[in-house]
Protein backbone atom coordinates (compact mmCIF):
# COMPACT_ATOMS: atom_id res chain seq x y z
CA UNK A 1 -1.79 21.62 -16.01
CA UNK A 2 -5.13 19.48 -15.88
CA UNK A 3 -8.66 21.23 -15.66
CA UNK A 4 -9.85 20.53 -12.60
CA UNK A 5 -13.89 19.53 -12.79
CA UNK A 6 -16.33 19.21 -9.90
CA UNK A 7 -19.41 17.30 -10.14
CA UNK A 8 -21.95 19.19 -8.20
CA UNK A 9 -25.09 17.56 -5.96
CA UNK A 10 -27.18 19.36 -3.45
CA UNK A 11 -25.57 19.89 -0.36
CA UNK A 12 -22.07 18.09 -2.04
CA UNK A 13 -19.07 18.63 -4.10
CA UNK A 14 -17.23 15.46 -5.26
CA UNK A 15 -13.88 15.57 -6.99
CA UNK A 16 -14.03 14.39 -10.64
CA UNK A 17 -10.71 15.19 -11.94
CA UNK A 18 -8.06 16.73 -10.10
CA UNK A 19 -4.00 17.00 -10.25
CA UNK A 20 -3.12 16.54 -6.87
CA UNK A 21 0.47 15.78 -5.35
CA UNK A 22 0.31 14.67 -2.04
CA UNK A 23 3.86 15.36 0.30
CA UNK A 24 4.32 13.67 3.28
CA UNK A 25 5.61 9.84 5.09
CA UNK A 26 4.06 7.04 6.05
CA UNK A 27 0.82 6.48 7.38
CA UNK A 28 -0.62 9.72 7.29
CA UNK A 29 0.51 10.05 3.19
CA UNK A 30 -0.32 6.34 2.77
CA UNK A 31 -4.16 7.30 3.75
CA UNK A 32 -4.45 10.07 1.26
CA UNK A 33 -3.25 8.14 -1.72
CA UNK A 34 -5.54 5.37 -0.52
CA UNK A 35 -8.51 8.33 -0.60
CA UNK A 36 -7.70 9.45 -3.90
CA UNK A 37 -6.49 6.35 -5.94
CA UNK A 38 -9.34 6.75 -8.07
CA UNK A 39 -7.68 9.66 -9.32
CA UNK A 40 -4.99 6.93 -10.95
CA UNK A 41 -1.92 8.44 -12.94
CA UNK A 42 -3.48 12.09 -11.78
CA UNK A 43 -2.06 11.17 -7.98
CA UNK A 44 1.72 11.58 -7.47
CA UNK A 45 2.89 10.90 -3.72
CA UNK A 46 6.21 12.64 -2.76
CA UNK A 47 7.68 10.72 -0.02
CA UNK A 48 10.13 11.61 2.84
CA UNK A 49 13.25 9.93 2.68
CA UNK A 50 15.15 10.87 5.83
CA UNK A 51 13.56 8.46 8.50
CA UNK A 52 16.60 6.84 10.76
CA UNK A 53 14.49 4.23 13.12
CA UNK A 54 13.24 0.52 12.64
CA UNK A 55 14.43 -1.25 9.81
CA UNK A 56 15.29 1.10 7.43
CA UNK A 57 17.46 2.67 10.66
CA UNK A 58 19.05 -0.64 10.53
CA UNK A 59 19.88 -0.60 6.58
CA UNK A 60 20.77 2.84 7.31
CA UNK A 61 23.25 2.92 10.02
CA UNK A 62 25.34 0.22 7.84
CA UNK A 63 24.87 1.79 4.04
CA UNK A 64 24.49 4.78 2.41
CA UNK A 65 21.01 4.72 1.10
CA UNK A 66 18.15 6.67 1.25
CA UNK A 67 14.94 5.52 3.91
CA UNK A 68 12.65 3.00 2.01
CA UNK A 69 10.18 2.54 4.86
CA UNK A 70 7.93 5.53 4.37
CA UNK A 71 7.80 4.05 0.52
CA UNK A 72 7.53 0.74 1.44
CA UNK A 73 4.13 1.67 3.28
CA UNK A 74 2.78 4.11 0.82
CA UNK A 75 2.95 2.20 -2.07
CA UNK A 76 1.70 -0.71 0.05
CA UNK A 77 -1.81 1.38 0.76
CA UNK A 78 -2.28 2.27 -3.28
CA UNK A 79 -1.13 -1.80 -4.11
CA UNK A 80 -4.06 -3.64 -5.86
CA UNK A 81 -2.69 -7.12 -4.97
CA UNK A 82 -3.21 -7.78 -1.35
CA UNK A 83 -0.78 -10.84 -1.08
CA UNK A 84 1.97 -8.17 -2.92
CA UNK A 85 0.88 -5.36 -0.04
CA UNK A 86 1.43 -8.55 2.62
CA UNK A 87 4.74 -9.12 1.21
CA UNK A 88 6.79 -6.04 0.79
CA UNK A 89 5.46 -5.61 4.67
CA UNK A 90 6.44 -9.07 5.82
CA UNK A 91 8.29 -8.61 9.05
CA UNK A 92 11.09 -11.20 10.14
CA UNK A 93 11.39 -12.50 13.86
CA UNK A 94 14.39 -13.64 15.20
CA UNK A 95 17.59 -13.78 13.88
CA UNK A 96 20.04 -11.64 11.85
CA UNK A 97 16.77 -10.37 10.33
CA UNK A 98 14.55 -9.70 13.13
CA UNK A 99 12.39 -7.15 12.73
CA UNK A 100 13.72 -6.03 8.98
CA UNK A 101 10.86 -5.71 6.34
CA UNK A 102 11.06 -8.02 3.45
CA UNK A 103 9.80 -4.87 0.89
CA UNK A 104 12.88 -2.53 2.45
CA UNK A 105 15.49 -5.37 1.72
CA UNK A 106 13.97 -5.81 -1.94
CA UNK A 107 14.66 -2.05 -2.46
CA UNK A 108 17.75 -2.00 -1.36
CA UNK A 109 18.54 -4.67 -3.33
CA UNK A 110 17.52 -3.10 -6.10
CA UNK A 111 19.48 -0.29 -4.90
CA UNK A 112 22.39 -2.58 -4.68
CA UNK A 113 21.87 -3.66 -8.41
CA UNK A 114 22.12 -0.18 -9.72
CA UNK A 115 18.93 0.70 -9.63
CA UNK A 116 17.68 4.31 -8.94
CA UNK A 117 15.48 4.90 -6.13
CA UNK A 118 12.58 6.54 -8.76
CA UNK A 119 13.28 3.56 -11.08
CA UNK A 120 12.67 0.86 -8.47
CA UNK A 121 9.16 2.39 -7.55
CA UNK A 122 8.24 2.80 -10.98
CA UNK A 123 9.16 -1.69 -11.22
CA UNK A 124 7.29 -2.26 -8.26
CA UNK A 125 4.17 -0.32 -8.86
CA UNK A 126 3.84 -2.01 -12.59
CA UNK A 127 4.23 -5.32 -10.34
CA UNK A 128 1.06 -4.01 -8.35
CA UNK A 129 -0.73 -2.88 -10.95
CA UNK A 130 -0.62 0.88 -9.21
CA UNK A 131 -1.31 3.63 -11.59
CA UNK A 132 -0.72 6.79 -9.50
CA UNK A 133 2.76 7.61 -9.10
CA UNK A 134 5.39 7.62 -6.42
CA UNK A 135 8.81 9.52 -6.01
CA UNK A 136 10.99 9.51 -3.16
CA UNK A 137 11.72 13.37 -2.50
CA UNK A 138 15.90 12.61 -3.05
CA UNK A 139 17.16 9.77 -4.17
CA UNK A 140 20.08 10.91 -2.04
CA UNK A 141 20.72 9.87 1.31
CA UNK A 142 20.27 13.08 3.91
CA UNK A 143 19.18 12.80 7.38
CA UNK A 144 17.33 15.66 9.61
CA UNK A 145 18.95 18.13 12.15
CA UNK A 146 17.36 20.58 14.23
CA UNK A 147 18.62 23.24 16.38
CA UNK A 148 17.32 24.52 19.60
CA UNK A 149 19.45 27.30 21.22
CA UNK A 150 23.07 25.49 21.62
CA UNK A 151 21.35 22.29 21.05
CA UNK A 152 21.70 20.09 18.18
CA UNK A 153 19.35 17.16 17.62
CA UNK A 154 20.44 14.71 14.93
CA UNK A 155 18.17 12.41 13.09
CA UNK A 156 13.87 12.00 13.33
CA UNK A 157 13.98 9.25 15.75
CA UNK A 158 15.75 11.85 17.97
CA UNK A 159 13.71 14.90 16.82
CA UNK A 160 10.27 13.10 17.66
CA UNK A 161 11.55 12.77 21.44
CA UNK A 162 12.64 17.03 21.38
CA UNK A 163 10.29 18.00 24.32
CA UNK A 164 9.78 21.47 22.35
CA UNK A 165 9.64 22.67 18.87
CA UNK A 166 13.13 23.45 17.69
CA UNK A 167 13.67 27.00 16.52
CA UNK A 168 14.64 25.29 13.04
CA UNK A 169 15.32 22.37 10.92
CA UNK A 170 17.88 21.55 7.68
CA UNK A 171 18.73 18.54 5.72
CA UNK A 172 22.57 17.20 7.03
CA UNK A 173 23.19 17.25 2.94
CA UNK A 174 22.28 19.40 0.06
CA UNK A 175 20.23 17.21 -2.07
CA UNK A 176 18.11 17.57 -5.29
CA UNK A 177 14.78 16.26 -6.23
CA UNK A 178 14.16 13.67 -8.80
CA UNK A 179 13.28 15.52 -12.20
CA UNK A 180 10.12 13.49 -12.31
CA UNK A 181 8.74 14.44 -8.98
CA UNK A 182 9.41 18.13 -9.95
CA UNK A 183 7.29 17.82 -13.07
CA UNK A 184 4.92 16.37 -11.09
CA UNK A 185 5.00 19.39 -8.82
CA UNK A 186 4.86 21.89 -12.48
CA UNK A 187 2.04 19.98 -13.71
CA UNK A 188 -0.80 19.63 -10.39
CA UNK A 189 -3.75 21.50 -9.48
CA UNK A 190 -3.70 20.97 -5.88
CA UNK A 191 -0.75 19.84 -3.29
CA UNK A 192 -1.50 18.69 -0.09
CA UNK A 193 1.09 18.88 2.89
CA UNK A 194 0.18 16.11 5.87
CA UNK A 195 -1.59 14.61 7.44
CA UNK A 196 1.50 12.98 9.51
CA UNK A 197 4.41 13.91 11.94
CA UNK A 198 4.04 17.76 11.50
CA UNK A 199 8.33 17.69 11.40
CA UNK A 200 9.82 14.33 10.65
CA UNK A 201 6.72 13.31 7.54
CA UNK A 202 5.56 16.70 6.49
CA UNK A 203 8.55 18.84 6.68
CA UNK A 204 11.45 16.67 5.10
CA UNK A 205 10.50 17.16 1.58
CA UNK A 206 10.27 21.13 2.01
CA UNK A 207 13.99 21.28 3.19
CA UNK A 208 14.17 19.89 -0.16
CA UNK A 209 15.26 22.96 -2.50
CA UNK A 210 14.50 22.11 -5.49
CA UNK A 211 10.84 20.48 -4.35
CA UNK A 212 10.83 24.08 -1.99
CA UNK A 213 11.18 26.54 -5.12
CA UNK A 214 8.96 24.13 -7.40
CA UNK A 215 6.16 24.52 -4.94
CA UNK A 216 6.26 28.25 -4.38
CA UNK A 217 7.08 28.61 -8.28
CA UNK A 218 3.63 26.44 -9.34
CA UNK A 219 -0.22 27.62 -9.88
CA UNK A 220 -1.30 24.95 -7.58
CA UNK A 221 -3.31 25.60 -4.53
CA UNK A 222 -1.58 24.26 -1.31
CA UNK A 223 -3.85 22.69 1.30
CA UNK A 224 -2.41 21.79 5.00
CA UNK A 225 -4.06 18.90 6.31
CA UNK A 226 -3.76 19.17 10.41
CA UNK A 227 -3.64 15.55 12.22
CA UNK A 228 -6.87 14.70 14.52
CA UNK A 229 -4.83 13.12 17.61
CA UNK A 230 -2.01 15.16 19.27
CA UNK A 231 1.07 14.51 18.40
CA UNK A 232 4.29 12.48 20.50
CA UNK A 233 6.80 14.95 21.38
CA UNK A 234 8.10 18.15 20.44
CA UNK A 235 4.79 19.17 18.53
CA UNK A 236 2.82 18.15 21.92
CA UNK A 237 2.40 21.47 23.44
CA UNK A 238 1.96 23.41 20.12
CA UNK A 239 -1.60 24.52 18.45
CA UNK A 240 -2.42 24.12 14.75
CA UNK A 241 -1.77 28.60 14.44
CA UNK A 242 1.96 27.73 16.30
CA UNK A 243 2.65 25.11 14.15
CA UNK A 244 1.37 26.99 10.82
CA UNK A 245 3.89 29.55 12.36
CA UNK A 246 6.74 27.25 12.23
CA UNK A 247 5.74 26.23 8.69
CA UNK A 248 5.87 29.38 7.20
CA UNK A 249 8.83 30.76 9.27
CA UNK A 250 10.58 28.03 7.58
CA UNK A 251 9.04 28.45 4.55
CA UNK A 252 8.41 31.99 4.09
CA UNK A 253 7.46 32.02 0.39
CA UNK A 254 5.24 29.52 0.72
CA UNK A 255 1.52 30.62 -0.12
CA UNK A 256 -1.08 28.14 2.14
CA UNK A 257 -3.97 28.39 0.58
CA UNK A 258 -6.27 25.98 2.40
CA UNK A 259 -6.25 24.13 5.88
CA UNK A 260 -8.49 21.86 6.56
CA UNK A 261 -8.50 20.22 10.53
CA UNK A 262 -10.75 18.50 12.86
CA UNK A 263 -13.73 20.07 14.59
CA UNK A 264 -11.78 21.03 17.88
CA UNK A 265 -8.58 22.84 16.67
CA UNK A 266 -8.15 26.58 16.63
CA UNK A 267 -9.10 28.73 14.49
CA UNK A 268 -6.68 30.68 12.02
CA UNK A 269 -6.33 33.83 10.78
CA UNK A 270 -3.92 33.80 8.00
CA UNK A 271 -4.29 36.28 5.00
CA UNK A 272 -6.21 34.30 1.78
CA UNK A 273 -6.30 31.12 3.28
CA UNK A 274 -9.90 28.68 3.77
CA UNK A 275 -9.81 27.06 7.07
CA UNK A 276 -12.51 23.86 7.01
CA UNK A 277 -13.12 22.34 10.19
CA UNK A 278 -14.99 19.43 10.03
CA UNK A 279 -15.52 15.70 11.86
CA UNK A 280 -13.04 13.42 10.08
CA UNK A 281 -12.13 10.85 12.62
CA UNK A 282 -12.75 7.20 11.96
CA UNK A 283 -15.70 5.78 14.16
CA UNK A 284 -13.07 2.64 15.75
CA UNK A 285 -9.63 5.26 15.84
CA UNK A 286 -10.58 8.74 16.43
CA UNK A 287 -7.17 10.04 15.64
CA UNK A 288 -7.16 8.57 12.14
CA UNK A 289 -9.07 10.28 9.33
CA UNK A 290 -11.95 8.51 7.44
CA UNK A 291 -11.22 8.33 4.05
CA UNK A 292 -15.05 8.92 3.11
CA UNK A 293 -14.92 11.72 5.36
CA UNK A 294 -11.58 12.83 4.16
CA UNK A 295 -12.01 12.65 0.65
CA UNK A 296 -15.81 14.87 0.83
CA UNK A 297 -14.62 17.84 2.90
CA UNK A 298 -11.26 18.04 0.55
CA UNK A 299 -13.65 17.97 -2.16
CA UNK A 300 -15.38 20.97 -0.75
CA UNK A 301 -12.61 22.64 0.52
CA UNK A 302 -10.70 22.50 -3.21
CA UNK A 303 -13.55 23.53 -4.76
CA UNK A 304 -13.95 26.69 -2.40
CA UNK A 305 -10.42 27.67 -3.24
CA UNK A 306 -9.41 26.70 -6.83
């Protein structure tokens, strides 16, 4: 495991060198990598796999493959090249390709070829020039189901519309981790859950065993990042404690070290764990999280903690 070093000002802690593996999907993931890419081959994003809506629902509902458009849009946020990052999220209109991403159908061509899913990310971020690394949590395909009472809800397009929390969530399939992504896991300082759709982007890679055990099993310090906006859906009506909760009911060996959430959101009261509230939102969309902003109170919060 990497030393982690803080460079110290009045008033401010900046990260210098940190491990950090960031778990999560799409947007939310894709703005933490962005915040930390200085951190180069010492930044490993673990990305959810299981998404069943857009165009990778359309790949999906016709192959078995594994969701490439979390990926697609993660690795687009670390890319170097901006005419590669406009690419690989070309849209088509019209036609038998309307509305399919041009970097999903690459990957699953790839796929197609015989390619592994970790393989294909590791071609495509040498392309881009990308140094940090990026794993798809299976390389398996596996979809989310949730129960509610008598109720089963099948697939995250579904679960985002659940008008409630469901009492609990599993993979459809037993799936491993790649080894890679594990050793990732083994080898960082700090792992950071969110932000993103608290069950459909965070959750996923958790149902994942293997990624499960490695995370309770490492030294690392385990921050949950809490969105600014509310949330669509069946985490609507449910506070940051509730959905903490959920986490660890699910989870119940996992060990949350650090939580760090905007200025309004309840406060916690969980047994060793830092709560940081602080103003994070970005001054044109309030619900997103400034990277300055976001990077400087991680900073502080990882140095209370490690």
């Amino acid at each position: 495991m990497s030393p982690i070093q803080l460079n110290t000002a009045p008033n401010k802690m900046q990260l210098k060198y940190v491990n950090i593996v960031a778990i999560g999907g799409g947007h939310g993931l894709g703005k933490v990598l962005n915040t930390f890419a200085e951190l180069g081959s010492n930044l490993t994003g673990i990305v959810a796999t299981t998404d069943n809506g857009g165009s990778t629902g359309k790949l999906r509902a016709e192959n078995a493959t594994i969701a490439w458009g979390d990926l697609r849009n993660c690795i687009t946020h670390l890319a170097q090249s901006q005419l590669g990052s406009d690419l690989l999220n070309y849209r088509f209109k019209n036609g038998e390709l309307d509305q399919h991403c041009l970097g999903n159908l690459i990957f699953f061509a790839l796929e197609q070829l015989k390619v592994k899913p970790v393989e294909i990310m590791e071609i495509v971020r040498r392309l881009l020039k990308i140094e940090s690394r990026l794993y798809p949590m299976t390389e398996q395909p596996s979809d989310l189901i949730a129960y509610s009472g008598s109720i089963v809800t099948h697939g995250e397009v579904a679960i985002d519309s659940l008008p409630n929390m469901p009492d609990r969530m599993h993979l459809t399939s037993e799936v491993t981790a790649p080894a890679r992504a594990l050793r990732a896991i083994n080898n960082a300082n700090v792992i950071l859950l969110g932000p993103g759709s608290f069950l459909t982007s965070v959750m996923p890679a958790l149902l994942v065993d293997d990624i499960y055990r490695a995370i309770v099993s490492s030294d690392a310090k385990v921050i949950f990042i809490d969105n600014l906006g509310v949330e669509h859906g069946a985490c609507a009506k449910s506070t940051l404690p509730q959905r903490l909760a959920w986490l660890l009911n699910t989870c119940p060996d996992l060990k949350i070290s650090g939580v760090l959430s905007g200025l309004h959101s309840e406060p916690l009261n969980i047994a060793g764990c830092r709560h940081l509230m602080a103003e994070l939102s970005d001054k044109d969309v309030q619900y997103r999280h400034d990277e300055t902003k976001l990077k400087s109170k991680l900073s502080e919060l990882i140095s209370a903690i490690v």
